[in-house]
N, C-alpha and C. Protein backbone atom coordinates (compact mmCIF):
# COMPACT_ATOMS: atom_id res chain seq x y z
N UNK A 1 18.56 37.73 -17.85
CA UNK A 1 17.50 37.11 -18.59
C UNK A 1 17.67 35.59 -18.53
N UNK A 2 16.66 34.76 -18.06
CA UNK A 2 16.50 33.50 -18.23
C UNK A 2 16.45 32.89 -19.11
N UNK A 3 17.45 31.99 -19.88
CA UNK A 3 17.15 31.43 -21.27
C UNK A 3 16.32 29.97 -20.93
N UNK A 4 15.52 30.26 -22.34
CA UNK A 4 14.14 29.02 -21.86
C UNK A 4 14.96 28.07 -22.86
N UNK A 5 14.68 26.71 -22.60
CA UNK A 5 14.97 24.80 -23.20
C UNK A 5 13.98 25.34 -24.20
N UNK A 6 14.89 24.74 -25.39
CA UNK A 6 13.76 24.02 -26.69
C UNK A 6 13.66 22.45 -26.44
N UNK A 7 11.81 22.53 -26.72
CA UNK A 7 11.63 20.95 -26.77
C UNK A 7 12.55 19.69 -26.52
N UNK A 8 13.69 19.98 -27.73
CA UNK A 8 14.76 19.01 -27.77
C UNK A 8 15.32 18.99 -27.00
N UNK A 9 16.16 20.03 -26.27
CA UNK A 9 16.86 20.22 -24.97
C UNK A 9 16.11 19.12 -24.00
N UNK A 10 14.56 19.75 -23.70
CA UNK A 10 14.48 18.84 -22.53
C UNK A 10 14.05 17.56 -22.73
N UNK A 11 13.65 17.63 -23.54
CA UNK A 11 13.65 15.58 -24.27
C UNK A 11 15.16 15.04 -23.52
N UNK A 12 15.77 15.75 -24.56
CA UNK A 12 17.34 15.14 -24.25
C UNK A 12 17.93 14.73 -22.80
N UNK A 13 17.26 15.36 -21.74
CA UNK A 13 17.38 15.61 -20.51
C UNK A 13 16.43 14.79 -19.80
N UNK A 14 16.14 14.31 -20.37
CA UNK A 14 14.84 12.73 -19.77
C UNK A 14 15.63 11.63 -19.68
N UNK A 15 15.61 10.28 -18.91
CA UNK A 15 16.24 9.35 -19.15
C UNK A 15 15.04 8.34 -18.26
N UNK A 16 14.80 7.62 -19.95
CA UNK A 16 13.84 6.38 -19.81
C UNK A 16 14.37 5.38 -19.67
N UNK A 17 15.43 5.30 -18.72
CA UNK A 17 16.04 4.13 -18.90
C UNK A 17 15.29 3.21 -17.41
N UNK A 18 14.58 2.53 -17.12
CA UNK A 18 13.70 1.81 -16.05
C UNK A 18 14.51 0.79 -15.21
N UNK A 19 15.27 0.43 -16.02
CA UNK A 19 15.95 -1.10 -15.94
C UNK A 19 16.67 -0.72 -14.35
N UNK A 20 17.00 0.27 -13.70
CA UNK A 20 17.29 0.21 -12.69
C UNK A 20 16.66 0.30 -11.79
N UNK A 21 15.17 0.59 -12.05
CA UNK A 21 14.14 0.83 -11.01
C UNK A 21 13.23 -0.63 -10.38
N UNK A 22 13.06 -0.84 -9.18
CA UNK A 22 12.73 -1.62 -8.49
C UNK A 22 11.59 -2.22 -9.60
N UNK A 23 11.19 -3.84 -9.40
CA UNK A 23 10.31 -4.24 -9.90
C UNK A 23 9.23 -4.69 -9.01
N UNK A 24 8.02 -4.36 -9.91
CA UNK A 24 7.05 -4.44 -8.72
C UNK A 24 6.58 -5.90 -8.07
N UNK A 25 6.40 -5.68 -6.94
CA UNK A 25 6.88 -6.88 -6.31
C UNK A 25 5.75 -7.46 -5.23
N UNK A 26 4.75 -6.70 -5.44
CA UNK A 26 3.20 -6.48 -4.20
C UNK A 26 2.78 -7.32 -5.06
N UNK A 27 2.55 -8.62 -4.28
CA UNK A 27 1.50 -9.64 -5.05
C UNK A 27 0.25 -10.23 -3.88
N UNK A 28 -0.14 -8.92 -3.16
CA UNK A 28 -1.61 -8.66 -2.54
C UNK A 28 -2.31 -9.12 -3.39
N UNK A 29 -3.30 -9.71 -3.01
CA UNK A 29 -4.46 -9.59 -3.60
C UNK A 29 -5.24 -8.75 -3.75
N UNK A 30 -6.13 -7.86 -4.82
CA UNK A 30 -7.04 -7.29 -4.95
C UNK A 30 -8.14 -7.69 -4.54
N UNK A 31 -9.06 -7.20 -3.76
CA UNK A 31 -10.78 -7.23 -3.56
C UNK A 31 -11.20 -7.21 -5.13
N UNK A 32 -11.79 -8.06 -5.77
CA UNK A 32 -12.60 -8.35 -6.58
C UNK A 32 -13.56 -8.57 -7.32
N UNK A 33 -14.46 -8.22 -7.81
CA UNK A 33 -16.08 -8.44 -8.38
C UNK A 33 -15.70 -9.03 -9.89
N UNK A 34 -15.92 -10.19 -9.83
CA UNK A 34 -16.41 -10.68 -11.22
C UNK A 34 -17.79 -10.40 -11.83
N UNK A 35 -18.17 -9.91 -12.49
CA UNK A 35 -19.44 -9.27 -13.75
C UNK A 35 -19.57 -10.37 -14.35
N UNK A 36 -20.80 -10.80 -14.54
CA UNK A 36 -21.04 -11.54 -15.62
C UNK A 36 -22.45 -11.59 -16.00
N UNK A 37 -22.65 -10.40 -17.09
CA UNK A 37 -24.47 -9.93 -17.41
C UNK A 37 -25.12 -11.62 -18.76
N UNK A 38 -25.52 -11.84 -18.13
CA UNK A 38 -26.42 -13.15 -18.72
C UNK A 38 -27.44 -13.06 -19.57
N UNK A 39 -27.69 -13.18 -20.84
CA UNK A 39 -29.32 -13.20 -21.68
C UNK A 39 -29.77 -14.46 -21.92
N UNK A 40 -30.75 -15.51 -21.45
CA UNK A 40 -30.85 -16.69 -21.97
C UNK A 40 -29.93 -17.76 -22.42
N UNK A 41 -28.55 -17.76 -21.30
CA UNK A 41 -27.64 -19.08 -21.81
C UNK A 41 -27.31 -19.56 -20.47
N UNK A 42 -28.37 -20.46 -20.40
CA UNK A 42 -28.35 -21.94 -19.52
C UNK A 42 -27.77 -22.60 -19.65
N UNK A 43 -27.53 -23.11 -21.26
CA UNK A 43 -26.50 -24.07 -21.62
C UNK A 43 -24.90 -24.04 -20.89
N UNK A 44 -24.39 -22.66 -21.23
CA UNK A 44 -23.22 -22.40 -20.98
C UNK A 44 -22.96 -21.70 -19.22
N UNK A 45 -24.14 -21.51 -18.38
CA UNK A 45 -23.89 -20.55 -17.56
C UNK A 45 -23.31 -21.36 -16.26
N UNK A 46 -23.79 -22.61 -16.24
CA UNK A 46 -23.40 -23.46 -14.90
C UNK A 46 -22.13 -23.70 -15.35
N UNK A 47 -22.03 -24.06 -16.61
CA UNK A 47 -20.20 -24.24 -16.41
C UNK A 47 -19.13 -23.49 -16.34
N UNK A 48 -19.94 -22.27 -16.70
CA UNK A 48 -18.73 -21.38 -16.77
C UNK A 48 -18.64 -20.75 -15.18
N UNK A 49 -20.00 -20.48 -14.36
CA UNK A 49 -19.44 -20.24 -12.78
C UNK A 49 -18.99 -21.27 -12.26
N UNK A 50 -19.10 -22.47 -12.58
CA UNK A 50 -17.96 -23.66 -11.96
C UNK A 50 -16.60 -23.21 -11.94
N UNK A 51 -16.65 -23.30 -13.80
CA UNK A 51 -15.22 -22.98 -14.02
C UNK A 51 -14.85 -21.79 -13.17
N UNK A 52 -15.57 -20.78 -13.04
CA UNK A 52 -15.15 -19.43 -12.23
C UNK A 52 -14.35 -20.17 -10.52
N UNK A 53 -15.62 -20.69 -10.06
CA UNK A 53 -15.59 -20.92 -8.73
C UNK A 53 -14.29 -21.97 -8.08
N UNK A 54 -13.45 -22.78 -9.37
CA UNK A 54 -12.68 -23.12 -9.20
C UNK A 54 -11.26 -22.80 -9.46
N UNK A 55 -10.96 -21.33 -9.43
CA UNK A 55 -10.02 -20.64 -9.92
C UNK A 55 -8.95 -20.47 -8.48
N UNK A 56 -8.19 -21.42 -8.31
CA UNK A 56 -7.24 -21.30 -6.96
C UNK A 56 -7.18 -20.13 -6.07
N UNK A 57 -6.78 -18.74 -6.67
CA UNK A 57 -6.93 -17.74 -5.70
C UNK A 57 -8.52 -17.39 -5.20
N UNK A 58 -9.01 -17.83 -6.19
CA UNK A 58 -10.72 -17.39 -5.17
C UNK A 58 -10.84 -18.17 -3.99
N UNK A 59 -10.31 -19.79 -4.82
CA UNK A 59 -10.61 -20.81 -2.83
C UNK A 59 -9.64 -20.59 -2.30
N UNK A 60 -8.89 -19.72 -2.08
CA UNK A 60 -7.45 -19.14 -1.59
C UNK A 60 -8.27 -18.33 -0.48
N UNK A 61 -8.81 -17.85 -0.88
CA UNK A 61 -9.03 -15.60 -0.15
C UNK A 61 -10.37 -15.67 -0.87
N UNK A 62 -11.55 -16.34 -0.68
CA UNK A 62 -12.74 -16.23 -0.82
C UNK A 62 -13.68 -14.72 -0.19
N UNK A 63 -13.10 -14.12 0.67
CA UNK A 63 -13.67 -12.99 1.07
C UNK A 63 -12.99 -12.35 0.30
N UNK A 64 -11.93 -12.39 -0.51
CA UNK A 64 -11.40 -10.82 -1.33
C UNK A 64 -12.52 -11.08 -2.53
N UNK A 65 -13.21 -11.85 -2.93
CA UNK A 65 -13.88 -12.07 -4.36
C UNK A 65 -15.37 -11.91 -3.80
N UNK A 66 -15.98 -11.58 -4.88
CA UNK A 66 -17.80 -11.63 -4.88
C UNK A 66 -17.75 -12.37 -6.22
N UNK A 67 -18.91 -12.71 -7.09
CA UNK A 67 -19.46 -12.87 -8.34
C UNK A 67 -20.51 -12.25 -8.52
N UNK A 68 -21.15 -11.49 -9.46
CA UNK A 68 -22.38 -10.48 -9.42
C UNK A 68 -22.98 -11.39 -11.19
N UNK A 69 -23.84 -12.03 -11.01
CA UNK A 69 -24.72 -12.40 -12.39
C UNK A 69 -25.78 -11.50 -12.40
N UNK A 70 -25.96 -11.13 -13.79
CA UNK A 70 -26.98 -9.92 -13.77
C UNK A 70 -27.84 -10.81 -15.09
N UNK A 71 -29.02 -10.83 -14.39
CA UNK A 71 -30.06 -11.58 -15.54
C UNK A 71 -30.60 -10.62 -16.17
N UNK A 72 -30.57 -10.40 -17.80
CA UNK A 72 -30.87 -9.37 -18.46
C UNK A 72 -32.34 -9.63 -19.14
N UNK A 73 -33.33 -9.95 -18.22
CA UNK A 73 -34.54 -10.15 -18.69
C UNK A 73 -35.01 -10.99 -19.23
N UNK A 74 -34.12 -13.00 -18.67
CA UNK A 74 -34.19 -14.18 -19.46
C UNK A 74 -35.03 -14.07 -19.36
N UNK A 75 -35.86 -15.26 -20.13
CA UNK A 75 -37.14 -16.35 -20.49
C UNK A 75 -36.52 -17.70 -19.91
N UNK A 76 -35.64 -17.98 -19.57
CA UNK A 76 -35.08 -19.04 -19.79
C UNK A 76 -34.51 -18.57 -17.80
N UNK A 77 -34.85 -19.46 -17.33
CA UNK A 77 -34.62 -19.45 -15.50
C UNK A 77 -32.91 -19.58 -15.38
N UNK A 78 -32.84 -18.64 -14.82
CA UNK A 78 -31.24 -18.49 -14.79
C UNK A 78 -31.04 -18.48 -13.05
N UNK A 79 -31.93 -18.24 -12.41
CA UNK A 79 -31.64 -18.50 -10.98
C UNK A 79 -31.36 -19.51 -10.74
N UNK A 80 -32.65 -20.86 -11.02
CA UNK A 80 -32.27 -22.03 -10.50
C UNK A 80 -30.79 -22.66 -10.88
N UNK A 81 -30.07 -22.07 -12.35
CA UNK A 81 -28.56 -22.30 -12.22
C UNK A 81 -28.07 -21.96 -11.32
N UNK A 82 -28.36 -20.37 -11.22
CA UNK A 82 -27.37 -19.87 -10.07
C UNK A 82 -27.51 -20.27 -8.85
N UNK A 83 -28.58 -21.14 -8.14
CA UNK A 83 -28.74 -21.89 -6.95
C UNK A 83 -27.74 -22.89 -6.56
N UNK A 84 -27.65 -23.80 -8.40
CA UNK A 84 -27.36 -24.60 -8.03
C UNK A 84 -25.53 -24.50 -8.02
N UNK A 85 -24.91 -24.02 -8.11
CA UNK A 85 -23.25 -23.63 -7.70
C UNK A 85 -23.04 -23.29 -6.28
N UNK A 86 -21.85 -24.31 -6.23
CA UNK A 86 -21.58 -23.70 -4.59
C UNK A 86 -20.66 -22.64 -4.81
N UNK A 87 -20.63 -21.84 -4.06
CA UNK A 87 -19.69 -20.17 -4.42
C UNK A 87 -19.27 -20.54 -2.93
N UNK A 88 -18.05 -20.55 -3.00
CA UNK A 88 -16.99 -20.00 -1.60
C UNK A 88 -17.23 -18.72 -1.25
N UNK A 89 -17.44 -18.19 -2.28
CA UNK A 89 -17.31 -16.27 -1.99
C UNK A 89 -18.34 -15.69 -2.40
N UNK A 90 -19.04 -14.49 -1.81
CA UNK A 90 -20.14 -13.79 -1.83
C UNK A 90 -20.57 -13.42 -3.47
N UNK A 91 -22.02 -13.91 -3.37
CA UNK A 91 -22.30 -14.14 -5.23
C UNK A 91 -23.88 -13.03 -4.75
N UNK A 92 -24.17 -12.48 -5.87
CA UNK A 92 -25.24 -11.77 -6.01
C UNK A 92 -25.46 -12.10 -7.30
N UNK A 93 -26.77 -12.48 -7.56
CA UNK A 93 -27.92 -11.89 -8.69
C UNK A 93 -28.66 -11.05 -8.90
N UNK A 94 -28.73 -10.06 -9.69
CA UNK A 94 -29.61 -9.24 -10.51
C UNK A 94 -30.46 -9.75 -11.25
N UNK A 95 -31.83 -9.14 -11.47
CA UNK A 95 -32.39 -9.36 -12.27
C UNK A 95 -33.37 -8.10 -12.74
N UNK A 96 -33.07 -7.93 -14.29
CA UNK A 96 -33.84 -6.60 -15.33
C UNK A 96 -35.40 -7.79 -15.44
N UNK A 97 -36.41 -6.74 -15.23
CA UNK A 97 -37.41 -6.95 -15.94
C UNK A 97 -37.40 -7.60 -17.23
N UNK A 98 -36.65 -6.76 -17.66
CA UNK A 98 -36.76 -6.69 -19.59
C UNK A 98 -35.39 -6.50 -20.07
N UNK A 99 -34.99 -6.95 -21.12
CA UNK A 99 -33.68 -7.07 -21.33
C UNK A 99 -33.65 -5.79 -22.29
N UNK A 100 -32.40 -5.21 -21.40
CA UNK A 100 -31.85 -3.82 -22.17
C UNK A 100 -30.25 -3.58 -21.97
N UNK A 101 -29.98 -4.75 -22.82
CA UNK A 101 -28.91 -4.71 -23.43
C UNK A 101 -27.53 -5.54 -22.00
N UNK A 102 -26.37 -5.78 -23.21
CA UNK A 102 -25.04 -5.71 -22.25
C UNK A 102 -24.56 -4.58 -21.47
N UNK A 103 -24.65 -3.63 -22.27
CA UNK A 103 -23.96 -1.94 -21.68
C UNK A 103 -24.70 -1.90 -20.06
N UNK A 104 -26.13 -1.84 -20.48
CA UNK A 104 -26.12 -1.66 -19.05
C UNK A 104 -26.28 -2.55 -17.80
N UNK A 105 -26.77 -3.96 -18.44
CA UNK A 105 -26.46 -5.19 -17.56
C UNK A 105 -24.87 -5.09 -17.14
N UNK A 106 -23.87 -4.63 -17.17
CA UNK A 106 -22.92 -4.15 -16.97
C UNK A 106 -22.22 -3.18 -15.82
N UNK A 107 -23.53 -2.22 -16.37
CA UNK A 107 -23.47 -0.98 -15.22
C UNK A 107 -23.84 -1.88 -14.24
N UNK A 108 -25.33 -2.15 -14.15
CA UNK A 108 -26.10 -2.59 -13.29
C UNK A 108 -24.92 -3.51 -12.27
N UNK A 109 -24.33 -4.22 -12.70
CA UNK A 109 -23.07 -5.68 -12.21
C UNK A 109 -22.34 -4.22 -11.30
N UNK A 110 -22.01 -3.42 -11.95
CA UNK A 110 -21.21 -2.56 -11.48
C UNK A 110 -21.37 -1.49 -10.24
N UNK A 111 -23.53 -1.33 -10.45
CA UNK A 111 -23.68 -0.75 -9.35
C UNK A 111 -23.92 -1.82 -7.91
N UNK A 112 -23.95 -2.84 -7.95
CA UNK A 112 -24.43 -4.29 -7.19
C UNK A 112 -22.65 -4.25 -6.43
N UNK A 113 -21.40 -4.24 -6.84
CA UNK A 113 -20.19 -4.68 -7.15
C UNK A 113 -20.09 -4.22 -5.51
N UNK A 114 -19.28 -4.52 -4.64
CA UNK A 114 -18.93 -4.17 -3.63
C UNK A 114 -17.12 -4.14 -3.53
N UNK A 115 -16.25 -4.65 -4.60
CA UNK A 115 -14.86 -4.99 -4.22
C UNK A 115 -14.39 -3.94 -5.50
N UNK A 116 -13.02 -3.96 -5.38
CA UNK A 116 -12.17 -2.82 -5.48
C UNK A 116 -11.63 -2.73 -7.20
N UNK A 117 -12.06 -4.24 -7.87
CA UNK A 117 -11.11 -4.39 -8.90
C UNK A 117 -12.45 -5.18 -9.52
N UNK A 118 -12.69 -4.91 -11.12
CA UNK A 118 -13.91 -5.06 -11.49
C UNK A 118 -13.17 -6.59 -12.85
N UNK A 119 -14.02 -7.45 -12.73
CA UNK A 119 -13.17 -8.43 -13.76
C UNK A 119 -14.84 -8.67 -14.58
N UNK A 120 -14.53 -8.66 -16.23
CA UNK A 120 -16.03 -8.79 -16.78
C UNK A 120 -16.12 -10.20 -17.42
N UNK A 121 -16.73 -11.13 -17.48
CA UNK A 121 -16.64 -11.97 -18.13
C UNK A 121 -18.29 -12.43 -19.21
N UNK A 122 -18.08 -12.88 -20.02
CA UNK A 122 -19.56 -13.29 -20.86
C UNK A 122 -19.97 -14.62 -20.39
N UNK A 123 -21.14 -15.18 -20.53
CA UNK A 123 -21.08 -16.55 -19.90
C UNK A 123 -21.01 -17.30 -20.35
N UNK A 124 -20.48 -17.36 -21.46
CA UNK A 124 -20.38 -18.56 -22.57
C UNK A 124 -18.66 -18.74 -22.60
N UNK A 125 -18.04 -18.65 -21.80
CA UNK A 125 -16.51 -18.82 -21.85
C UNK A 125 -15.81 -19.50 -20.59
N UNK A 126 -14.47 -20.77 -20.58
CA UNK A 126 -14.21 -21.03 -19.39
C UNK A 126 -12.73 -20.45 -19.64
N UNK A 127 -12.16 -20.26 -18.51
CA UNK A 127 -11.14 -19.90 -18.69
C UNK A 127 -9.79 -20.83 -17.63
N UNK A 128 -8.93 -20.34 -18.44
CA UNK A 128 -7.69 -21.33 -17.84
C UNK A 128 -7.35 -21.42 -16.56
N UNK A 129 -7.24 -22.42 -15.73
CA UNK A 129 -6.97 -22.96 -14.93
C UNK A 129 -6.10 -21.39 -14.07
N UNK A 130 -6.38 -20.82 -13.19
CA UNK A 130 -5.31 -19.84 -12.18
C UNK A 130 -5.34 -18.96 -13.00
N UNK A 131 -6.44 -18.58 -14.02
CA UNK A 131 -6.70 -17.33 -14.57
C UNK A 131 -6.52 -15.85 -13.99
């Protein structure tokens, strides 16, 4: 007869100890899509794809990155911003008829997305330098 481990047994018989296991050490770059679903903020939108567009690894490896702006049915012309940025790396705009919501200005970024690793950002935010 086979005697079966209680719980504890095989707990006991685990060893979480990591500290000897290799550290990860692949600093590839990921293929990339930055998201960024837009409702009427002009104010904030040119600076913050600046700020995007000047993030070292993008002018590094400009083909691993896209940017996808998804216009969620402005009033307020959000193309002619997006004209005016120079993008190193492949940028797409969307645009909803009618604005229905972040959730799916989101999806939408997501069905547009062509790269491997999805990054979301709002457009009212810059972020730190080698973000």
């Amino acid at each position: 007869m086979v005697s079966q481990k209680t719980i504890k047994q095989l707990l006991e018989e685990k060893d979480n100890d990591y500290s000897m296991c290799k550290a990860f050490t692949d600093y590839t770059p990921i293929s990339s899509s930055i998201i960024i679903p837009v409702y009427n903020e002009t104010k904030t939108l040119e600076a913050m794809l600046n700020n995007i567009c000047q993030q070292e690894e993008l002018l590094n490896n400009p083909n691993l990155f896209e940017v996808v702006v998804i216009d969620d049915g402005s009033i307020e012309d959000i193309s002619t911003i997006f004209k005016n940025v120079h993008f190193e790396c492949t940028n797409y705009l969307i645009r909803h008829d009618k604005n229905k919501g972040r959730s799916c200005s989101r999806n939408s970024g997501i069905k547009g997305a062509n790269k491997d690793l999805f990054f979301f950002f709002d457009s009212d935010i810059l972020v730190p330098r080698n973000y």
